[in-house]
PDB file of N, CA and C in Angstrom:
ATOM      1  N   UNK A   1       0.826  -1.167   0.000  1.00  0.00           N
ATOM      2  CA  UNK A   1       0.000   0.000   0.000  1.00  0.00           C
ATOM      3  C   UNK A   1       0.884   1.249   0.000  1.00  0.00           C
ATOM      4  N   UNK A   2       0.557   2.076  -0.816  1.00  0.00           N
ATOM      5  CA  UNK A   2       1.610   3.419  -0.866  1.00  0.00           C
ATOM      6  C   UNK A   2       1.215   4.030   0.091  1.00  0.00           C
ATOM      7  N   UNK A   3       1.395   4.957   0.236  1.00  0.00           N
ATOM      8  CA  UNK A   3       2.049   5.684   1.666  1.00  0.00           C
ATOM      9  C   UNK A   3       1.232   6.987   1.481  1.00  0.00           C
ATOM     10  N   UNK A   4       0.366   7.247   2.273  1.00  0.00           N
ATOM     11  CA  UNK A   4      -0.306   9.133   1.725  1.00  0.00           C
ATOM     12  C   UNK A   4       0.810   9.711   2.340  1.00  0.00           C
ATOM     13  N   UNK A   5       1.283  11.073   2.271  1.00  0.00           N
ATOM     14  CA  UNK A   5       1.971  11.775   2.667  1.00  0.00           C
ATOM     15  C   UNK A   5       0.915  13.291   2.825  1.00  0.00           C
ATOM     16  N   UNK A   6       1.169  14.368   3.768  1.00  0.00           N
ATOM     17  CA  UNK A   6       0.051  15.003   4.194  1.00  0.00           C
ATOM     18  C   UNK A   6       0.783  16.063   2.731  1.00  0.00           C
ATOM     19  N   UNK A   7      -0.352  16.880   2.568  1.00  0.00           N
ATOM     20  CA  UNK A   7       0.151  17.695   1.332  1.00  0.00           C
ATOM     21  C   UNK A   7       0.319  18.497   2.121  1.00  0.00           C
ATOM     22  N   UNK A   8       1.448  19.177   1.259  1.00  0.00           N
ATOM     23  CA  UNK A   8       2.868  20.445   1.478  1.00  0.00           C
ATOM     24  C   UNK A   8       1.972  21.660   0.691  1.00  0.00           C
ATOM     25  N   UNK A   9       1.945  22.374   1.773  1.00  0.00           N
ATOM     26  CA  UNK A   9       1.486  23.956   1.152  1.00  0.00           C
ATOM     27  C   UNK A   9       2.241  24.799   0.454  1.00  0.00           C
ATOM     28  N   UNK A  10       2.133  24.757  -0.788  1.00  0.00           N
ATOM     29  CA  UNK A  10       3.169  25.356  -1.458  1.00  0.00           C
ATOM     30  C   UNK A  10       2.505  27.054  -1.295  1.00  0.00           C
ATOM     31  N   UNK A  11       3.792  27.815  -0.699  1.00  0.00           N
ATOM     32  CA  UNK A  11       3.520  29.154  -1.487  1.00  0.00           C
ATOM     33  C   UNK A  11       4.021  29.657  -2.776  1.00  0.00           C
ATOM     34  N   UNK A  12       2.910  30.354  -2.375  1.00  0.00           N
ATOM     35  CA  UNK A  12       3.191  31.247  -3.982  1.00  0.00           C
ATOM     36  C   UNK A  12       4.363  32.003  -3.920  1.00  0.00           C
ATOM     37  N   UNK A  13       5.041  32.111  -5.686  1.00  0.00           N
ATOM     38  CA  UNK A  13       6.293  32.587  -5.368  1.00  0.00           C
ATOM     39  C   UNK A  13       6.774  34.213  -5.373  1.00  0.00           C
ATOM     40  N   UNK A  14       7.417  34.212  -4.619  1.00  0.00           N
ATOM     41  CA  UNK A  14       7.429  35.542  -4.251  1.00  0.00           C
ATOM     42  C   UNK A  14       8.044  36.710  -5.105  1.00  0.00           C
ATOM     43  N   UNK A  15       7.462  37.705  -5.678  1.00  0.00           N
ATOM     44  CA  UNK A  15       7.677  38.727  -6.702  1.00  0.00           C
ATOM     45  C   UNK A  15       8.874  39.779  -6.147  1.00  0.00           C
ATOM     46  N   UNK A  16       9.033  39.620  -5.163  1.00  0.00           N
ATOM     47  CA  UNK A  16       9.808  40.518  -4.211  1.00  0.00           C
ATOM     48  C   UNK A  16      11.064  41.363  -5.633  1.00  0.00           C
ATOM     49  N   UNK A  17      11.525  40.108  -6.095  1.00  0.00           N
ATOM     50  CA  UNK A  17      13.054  40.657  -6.697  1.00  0.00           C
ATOM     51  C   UNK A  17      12.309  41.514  -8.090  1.00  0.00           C
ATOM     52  N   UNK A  18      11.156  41.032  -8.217  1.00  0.00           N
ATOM     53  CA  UNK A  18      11.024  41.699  -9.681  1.00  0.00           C
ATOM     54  C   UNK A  18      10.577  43.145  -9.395  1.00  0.00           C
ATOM     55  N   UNK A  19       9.761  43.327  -8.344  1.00  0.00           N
ATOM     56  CA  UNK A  19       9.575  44.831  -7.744  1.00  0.00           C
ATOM     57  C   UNK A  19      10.554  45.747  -7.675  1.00  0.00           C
ATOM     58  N   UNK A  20      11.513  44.658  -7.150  1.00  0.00           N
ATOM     59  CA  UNK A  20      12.803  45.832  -6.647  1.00  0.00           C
ATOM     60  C   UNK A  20      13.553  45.947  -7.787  1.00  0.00           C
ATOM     61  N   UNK A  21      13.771  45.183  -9.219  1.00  0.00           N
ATOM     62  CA  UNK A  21      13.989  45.254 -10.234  1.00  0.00           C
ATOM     63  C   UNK A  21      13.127  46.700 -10.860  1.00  0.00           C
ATOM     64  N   UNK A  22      11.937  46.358 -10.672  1.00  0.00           N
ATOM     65  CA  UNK A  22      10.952  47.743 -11.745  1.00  0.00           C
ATOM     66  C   UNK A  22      11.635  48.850 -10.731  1.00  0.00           C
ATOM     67  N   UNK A  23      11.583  48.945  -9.542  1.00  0.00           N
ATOM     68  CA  UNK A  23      12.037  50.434  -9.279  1.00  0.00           C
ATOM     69  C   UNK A  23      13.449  50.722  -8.977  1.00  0.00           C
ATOM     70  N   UNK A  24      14.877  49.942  -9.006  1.00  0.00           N
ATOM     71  CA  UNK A  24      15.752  50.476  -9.843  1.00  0.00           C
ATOM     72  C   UNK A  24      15.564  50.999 -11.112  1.00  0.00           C
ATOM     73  N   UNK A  25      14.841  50.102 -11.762  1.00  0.00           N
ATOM     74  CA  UNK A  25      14.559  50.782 -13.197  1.00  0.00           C
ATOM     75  C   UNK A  25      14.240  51.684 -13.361  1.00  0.00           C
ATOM     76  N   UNK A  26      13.002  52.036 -12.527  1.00  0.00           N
ATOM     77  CA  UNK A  26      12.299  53.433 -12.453  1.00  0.00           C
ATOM     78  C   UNK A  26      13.353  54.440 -12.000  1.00  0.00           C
ATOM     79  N   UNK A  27      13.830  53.847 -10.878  1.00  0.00           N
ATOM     80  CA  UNK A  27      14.725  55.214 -10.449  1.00  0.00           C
ATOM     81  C   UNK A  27      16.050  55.283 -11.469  1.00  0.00           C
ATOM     82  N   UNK A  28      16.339  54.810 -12.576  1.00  0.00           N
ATOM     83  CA  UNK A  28      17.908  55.159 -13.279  1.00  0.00           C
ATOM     84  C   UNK A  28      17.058  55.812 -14.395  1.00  0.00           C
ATOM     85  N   UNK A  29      15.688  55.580 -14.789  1.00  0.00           N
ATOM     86  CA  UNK A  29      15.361  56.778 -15.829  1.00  0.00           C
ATOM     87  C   UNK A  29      15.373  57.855 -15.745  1.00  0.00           C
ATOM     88  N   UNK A  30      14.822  57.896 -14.380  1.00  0.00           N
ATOM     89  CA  UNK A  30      14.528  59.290 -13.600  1.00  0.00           C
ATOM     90  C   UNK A  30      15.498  60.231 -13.738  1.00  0.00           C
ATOM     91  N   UNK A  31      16.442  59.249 -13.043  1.00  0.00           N
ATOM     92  CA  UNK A  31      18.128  59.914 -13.168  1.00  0.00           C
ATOM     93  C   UNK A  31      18.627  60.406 -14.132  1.00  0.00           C
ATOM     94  N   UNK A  32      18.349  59.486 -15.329  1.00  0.00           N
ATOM     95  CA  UNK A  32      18.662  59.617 -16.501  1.00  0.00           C
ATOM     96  C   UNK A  32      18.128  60.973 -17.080  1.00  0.00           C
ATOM     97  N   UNK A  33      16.923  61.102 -17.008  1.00  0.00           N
ATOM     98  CA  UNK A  33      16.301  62.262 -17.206  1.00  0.00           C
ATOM     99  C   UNK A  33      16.577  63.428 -16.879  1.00  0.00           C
ATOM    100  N   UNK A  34      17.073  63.552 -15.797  1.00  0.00           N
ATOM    101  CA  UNK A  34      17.761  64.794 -14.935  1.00  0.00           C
ATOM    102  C   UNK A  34      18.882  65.048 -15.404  1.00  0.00           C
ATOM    103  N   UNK A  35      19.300  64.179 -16.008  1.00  0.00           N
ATOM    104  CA  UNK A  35      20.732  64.496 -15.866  1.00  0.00           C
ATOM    105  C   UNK A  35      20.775  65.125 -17.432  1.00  0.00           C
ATOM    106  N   UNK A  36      20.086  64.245 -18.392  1.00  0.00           N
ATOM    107  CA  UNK A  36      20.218  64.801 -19.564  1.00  0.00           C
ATOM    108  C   UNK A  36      19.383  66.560 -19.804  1.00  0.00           C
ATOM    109  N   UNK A  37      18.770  66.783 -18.413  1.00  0.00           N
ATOM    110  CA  UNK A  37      18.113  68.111 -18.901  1.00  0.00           C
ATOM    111  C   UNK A  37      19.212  68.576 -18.198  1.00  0.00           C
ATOM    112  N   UNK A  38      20.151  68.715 -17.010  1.00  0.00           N
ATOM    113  CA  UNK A  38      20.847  69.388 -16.295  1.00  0.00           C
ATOM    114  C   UNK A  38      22.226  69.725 -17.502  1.00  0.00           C
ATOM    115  N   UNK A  39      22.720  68.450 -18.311  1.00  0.00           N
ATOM    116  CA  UNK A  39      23.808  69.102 -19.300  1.00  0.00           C
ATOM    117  C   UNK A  39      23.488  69.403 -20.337  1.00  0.00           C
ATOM    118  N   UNK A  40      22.385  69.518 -20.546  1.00  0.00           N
ATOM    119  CA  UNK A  40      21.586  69.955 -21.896  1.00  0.00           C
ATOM    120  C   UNK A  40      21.599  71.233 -21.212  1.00  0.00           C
ATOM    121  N   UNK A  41      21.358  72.062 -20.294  1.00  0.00           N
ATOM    122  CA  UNK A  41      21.610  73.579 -19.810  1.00  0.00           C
ATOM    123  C   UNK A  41      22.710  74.125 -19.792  1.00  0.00           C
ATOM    124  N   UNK A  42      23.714  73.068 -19.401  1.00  0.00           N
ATOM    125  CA  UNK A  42      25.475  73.422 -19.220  1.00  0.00           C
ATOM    126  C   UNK A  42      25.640  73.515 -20.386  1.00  0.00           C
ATOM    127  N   UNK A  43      24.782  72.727 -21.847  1.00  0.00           N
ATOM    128  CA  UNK A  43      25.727  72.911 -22.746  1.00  0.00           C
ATOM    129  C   UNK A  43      24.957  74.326 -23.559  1.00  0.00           C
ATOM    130  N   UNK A  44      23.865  74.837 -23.707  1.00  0.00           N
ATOM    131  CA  UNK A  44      23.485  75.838 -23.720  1.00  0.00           C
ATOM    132  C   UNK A  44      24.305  76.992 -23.107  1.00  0.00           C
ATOM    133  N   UNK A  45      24.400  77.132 -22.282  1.00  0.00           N
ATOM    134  CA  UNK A  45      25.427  77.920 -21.332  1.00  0.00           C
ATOM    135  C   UNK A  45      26.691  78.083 -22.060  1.00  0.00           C
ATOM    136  N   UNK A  46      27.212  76.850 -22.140  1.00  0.00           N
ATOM    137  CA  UNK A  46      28.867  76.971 -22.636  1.00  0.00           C
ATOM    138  C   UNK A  46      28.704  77.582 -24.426  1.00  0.00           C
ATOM    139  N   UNK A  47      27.737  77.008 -25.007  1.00  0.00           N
ATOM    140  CA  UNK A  47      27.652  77.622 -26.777  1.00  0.00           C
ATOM    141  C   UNK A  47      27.491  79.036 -26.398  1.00  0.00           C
ATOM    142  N   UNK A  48      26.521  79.049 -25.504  1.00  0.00           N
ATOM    143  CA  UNK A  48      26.194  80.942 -25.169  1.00  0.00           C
ATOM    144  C   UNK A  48      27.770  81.688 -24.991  1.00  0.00           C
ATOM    145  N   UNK A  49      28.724  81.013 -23.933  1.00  0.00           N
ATOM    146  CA  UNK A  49      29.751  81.972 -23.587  1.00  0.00           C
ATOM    147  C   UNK A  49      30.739  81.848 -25.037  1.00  0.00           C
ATOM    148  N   UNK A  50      30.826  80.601 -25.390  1.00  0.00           N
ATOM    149  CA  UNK A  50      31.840  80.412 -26.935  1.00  0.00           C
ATOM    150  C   UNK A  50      31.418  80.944 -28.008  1.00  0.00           C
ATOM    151  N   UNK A  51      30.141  81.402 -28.239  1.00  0.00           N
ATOM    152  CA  UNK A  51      30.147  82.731 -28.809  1.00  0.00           C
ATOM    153  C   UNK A  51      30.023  83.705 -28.926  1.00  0.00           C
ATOM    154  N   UNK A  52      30.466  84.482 -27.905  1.00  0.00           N
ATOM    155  CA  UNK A  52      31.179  85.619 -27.409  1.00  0.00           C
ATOM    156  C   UNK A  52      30.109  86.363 -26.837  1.00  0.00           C
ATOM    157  N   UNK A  53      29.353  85.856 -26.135  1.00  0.00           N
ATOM    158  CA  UNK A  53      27.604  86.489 -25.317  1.00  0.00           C
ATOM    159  C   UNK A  53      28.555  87.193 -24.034  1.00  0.00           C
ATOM    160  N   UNK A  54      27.696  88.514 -23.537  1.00  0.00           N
ATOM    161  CA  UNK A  54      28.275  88.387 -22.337  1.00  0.00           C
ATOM    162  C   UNK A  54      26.963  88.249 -21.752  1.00  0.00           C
ATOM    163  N   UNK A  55      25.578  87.772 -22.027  1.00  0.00           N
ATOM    164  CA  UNK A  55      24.381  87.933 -21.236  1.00  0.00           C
ATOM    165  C   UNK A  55      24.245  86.392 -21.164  1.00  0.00           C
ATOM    166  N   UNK A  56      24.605  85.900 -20.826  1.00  0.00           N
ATOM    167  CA  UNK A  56      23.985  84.057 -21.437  1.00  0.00           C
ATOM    168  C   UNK A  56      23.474  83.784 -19.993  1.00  0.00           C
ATOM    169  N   UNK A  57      23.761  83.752 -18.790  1.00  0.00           N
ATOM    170  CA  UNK A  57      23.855  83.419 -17.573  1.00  0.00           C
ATOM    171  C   UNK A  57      22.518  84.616 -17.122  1.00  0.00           C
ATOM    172  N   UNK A  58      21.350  84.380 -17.027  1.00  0.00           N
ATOM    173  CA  UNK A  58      20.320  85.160 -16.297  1.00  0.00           C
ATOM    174  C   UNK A  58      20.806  85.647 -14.905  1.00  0.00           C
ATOM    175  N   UNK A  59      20.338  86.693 -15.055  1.00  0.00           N
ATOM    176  CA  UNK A  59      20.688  87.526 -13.136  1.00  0.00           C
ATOM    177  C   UNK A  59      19.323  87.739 -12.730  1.00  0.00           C
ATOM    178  N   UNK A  60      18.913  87.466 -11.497  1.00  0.00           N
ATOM    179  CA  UNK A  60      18.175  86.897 -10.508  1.00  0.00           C
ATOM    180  C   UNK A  60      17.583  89.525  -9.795  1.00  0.00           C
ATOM    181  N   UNK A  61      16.974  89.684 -10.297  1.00  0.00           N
ATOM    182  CA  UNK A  61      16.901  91.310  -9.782  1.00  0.00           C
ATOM    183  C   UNK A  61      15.954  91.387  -9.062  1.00  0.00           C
ATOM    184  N   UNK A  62      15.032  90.468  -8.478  1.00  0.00           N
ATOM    185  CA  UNK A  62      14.195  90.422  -7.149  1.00  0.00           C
ATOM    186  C   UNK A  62      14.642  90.522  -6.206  1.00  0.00           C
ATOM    187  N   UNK A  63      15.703  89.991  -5.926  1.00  0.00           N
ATOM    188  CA  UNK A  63      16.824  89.826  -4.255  1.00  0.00           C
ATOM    189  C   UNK A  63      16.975  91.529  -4.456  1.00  0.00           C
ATOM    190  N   UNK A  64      16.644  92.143  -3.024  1.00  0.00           N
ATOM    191  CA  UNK A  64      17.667  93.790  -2.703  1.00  0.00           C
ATOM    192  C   UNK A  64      19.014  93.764  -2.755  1.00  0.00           C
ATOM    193  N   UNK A  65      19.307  94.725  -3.416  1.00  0.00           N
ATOM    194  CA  UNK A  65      21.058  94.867  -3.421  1.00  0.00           C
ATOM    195  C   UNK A  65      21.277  95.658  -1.971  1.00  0.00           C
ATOM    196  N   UNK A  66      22.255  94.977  -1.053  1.00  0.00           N
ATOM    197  CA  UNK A  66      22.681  95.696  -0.053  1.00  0.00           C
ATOM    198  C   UNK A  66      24.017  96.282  -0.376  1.00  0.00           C
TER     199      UNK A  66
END
């Protein structure tokens, strides 16, 4: 006679790594994003001064001059 054995509760498997997978992901676009608008300004900036601007750099005239 074979043998019952009590059944094994399988859990379900756990998504854990793929979560933390999507939001590295999420967070290096993000990054990515920032970063390409932050030297996309530097490089605006630098064409502005290399051709011979002296206004390229905005000045801020709300603050009081002491």
């Amino acid at each position: 006679m074979p043998e019952h054995k009590p059944q094994e509760r399988k859990e379900p498997e756990s998504r854990r790594g793929a979560v933390i997978g999507l939001l590295v992901t999420v967070a290096l676009v993000i990054l990515g994003l920032i970063l390409v608008k932050v030297l996309g300004n530097a490089g605006r900036l630098q064409d502005c001064v290399m051709s011979g601007r002296t206004n390229c750099a905005p000045i801020d005239a709300s603050s009081p001059a002491q």
